[in-house]
Structures are given as C-alpha cells and as structure tokens.
N, C-alpha and C. Protein backbone atom coordinates (compact mmCIF):
# COMPACT_ATOMS: atom_id res chain seq x y z
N UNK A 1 135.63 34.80 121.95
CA UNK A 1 136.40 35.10 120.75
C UNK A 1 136.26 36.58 120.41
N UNK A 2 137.06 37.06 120.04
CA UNK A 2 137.42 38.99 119.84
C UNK A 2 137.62 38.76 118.11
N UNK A 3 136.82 39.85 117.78
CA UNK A 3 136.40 40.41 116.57
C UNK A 3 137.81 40.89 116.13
N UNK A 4 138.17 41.20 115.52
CA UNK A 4 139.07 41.49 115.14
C UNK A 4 138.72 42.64 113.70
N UNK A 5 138.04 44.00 114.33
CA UNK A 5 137.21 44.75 113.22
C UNK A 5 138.21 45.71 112.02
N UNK A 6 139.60 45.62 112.61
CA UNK A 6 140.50 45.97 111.90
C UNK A 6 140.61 45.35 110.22
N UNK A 7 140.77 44.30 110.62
CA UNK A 7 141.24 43.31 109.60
C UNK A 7 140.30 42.89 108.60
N UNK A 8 139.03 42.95 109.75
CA UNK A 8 137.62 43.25 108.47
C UNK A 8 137.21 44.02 107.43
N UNK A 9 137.92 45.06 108.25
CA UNK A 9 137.90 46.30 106.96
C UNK A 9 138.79 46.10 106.16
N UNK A 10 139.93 45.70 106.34
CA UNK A 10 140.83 45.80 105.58
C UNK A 10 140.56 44.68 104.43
N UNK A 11 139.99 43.88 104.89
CA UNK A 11 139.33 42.35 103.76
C UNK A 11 138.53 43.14 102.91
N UNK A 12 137.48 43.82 103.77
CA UNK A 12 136.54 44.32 102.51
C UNK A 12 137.08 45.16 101.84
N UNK A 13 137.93 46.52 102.13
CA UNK A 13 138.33 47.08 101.30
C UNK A 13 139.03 46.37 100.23
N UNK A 14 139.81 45.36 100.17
CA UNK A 14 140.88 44.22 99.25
C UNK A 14 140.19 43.28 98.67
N UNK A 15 138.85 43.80 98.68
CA UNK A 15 137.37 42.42 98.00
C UNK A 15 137.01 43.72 97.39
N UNK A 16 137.06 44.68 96.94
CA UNK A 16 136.79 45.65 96.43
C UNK A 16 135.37 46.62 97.33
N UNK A 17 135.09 46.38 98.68
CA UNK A 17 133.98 47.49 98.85
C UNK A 17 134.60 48.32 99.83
N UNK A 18 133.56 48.74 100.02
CA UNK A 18 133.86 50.23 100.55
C UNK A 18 133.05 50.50 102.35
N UNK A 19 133.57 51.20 103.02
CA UNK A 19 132.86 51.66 104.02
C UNK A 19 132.67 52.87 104.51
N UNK A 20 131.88 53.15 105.47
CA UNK A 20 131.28 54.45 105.57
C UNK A 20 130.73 54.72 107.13
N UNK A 21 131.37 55.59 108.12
CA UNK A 21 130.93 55.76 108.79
C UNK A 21 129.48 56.75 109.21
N UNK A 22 128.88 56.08 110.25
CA UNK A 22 127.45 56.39 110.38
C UNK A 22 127.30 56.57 111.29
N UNK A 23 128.15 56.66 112.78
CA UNK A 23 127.64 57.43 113.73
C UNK A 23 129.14 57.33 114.27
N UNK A 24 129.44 58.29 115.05
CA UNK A 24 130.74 58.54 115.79
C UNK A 24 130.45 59.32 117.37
N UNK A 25 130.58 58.75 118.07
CA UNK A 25 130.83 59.05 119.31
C UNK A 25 132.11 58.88 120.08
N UNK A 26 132.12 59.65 121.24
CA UNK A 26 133.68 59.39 121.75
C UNK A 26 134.24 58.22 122.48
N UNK A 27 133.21 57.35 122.57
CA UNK A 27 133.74 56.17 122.63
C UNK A 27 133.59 54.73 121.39
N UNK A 28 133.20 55.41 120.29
CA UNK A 28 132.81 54.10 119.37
C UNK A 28 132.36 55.00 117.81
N UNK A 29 132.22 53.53 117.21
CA UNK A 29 131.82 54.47 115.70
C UNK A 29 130.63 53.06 115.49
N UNK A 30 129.91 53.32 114.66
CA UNK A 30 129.40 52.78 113.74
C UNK A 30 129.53 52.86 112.47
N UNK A 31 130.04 52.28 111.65
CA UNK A 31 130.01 51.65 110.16
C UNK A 31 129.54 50.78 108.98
N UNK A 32 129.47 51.19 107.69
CA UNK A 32 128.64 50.21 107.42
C UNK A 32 129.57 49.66 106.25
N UNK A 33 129.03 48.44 106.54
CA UNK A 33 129.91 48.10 104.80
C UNK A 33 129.24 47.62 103.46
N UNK A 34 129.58 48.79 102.41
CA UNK A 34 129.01 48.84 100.88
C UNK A 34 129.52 47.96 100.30
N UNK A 35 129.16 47.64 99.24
CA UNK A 35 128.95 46.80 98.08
C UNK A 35 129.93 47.43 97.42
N UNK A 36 130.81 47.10 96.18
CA UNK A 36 131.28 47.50 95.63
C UNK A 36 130.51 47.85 94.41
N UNK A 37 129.35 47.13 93.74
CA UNK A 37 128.60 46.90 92.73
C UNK A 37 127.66 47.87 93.21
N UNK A 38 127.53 49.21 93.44
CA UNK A 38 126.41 50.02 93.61
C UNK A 38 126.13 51.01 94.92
N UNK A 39 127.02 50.56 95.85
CA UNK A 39 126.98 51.17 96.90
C UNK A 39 126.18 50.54 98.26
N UNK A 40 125.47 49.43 97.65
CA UNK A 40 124.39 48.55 98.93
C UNK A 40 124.97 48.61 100.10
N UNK A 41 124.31 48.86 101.33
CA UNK A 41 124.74 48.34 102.59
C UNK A 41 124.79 46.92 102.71
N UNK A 42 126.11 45.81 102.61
CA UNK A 42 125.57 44.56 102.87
C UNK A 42 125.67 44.62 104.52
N UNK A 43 126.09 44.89 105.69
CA UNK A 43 126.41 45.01 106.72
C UNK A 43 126.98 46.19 107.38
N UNK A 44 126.38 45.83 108.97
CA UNK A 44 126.76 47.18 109.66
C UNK A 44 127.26 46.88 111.20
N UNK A 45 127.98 47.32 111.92
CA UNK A 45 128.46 47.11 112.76
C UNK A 45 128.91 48.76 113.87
N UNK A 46 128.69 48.27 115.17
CA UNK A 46 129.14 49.29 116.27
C UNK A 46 130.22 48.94 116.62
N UNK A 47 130.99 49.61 117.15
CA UNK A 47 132.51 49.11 117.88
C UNK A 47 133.34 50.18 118.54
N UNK A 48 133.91 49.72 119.89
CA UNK A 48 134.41 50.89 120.45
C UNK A 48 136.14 50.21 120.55
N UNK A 49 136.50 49.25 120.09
CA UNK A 49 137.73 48.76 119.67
C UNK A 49 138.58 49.77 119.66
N UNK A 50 139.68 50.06 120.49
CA UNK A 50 140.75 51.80 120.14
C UNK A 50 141.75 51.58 118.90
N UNK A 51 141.68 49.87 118.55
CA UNK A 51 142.42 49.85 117.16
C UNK A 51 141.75 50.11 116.00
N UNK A 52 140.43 50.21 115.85
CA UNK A 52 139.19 49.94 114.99
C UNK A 52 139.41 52.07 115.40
N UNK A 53 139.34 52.58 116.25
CA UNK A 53 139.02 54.02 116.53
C UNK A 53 140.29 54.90 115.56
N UNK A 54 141.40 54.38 115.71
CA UNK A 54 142.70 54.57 115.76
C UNK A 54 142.96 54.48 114.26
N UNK A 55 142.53 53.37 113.62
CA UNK A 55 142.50 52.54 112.46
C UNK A 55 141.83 54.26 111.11
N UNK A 56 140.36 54.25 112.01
CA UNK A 56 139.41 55.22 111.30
C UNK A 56 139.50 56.40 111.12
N UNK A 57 140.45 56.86 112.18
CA UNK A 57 140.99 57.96 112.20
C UNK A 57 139.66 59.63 112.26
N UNK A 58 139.69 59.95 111.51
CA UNK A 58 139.03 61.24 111.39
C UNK A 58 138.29 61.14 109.94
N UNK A 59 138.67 59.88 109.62
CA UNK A 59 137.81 60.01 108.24
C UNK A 59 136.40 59.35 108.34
N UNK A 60 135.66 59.91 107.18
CA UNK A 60 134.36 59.45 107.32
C UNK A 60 133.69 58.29 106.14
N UNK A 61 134.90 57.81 105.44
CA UNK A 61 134.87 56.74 104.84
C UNK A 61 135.89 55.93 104.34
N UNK A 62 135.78 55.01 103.48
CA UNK A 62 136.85 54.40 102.81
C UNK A 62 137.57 55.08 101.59
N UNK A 63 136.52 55.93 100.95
CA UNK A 63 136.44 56.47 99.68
C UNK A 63 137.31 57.68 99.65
C-alpha cells in the first residue's frame, strides 16, 4: 500500500496544523507535523515521493 504523503498534508493543514520542513536533500525531505495548539511535533516523516517534492516546493513550511 503507497502512502499517499500529499494528501496528508493537505488533511493536516485543513485540521488546522501546520508543517515544517527539517531536512532536505536532493532526493527527499523530511517533515514534521505541528500541532495547531502550540506548535508540538505530533509526527514526523522522510519521503522522497516527486509529488510530496513537487508538492513542497522550495518552501520551508506550511506557515
């Protein structure tokens, strides 16, 4: 079964939190996803997905 890390973000952002990238390399990023209530990391994830790359663009968060 394939993750589908696009659509994840896009849930959390539309649940009100936020994300933040935390490592970027040229084949993948790591991200984490905040809380809306304070900023908490509830989860974090690696991914070299080119829709998830594509998706993230050049930015370094949600915010």
């Amino acid at each position: 079964m394939t993750v589908d890390r696009v659509a994840d973000l896009q849930r959390w952002e539309d649940s009100g939190g936020h994300w933040r990238v935390l490592a970027r390399t040229r084949d993948g990023l790591t991200l984490a996803l905040l809380r809306c209530d304070g900023g908490e990391e509830a989860d974090r994830f690696t991914s070299c997905d080119p829709r998830l790359l594509e998706f993230v663009g050049e930015r370094s968060g949600s915010e």
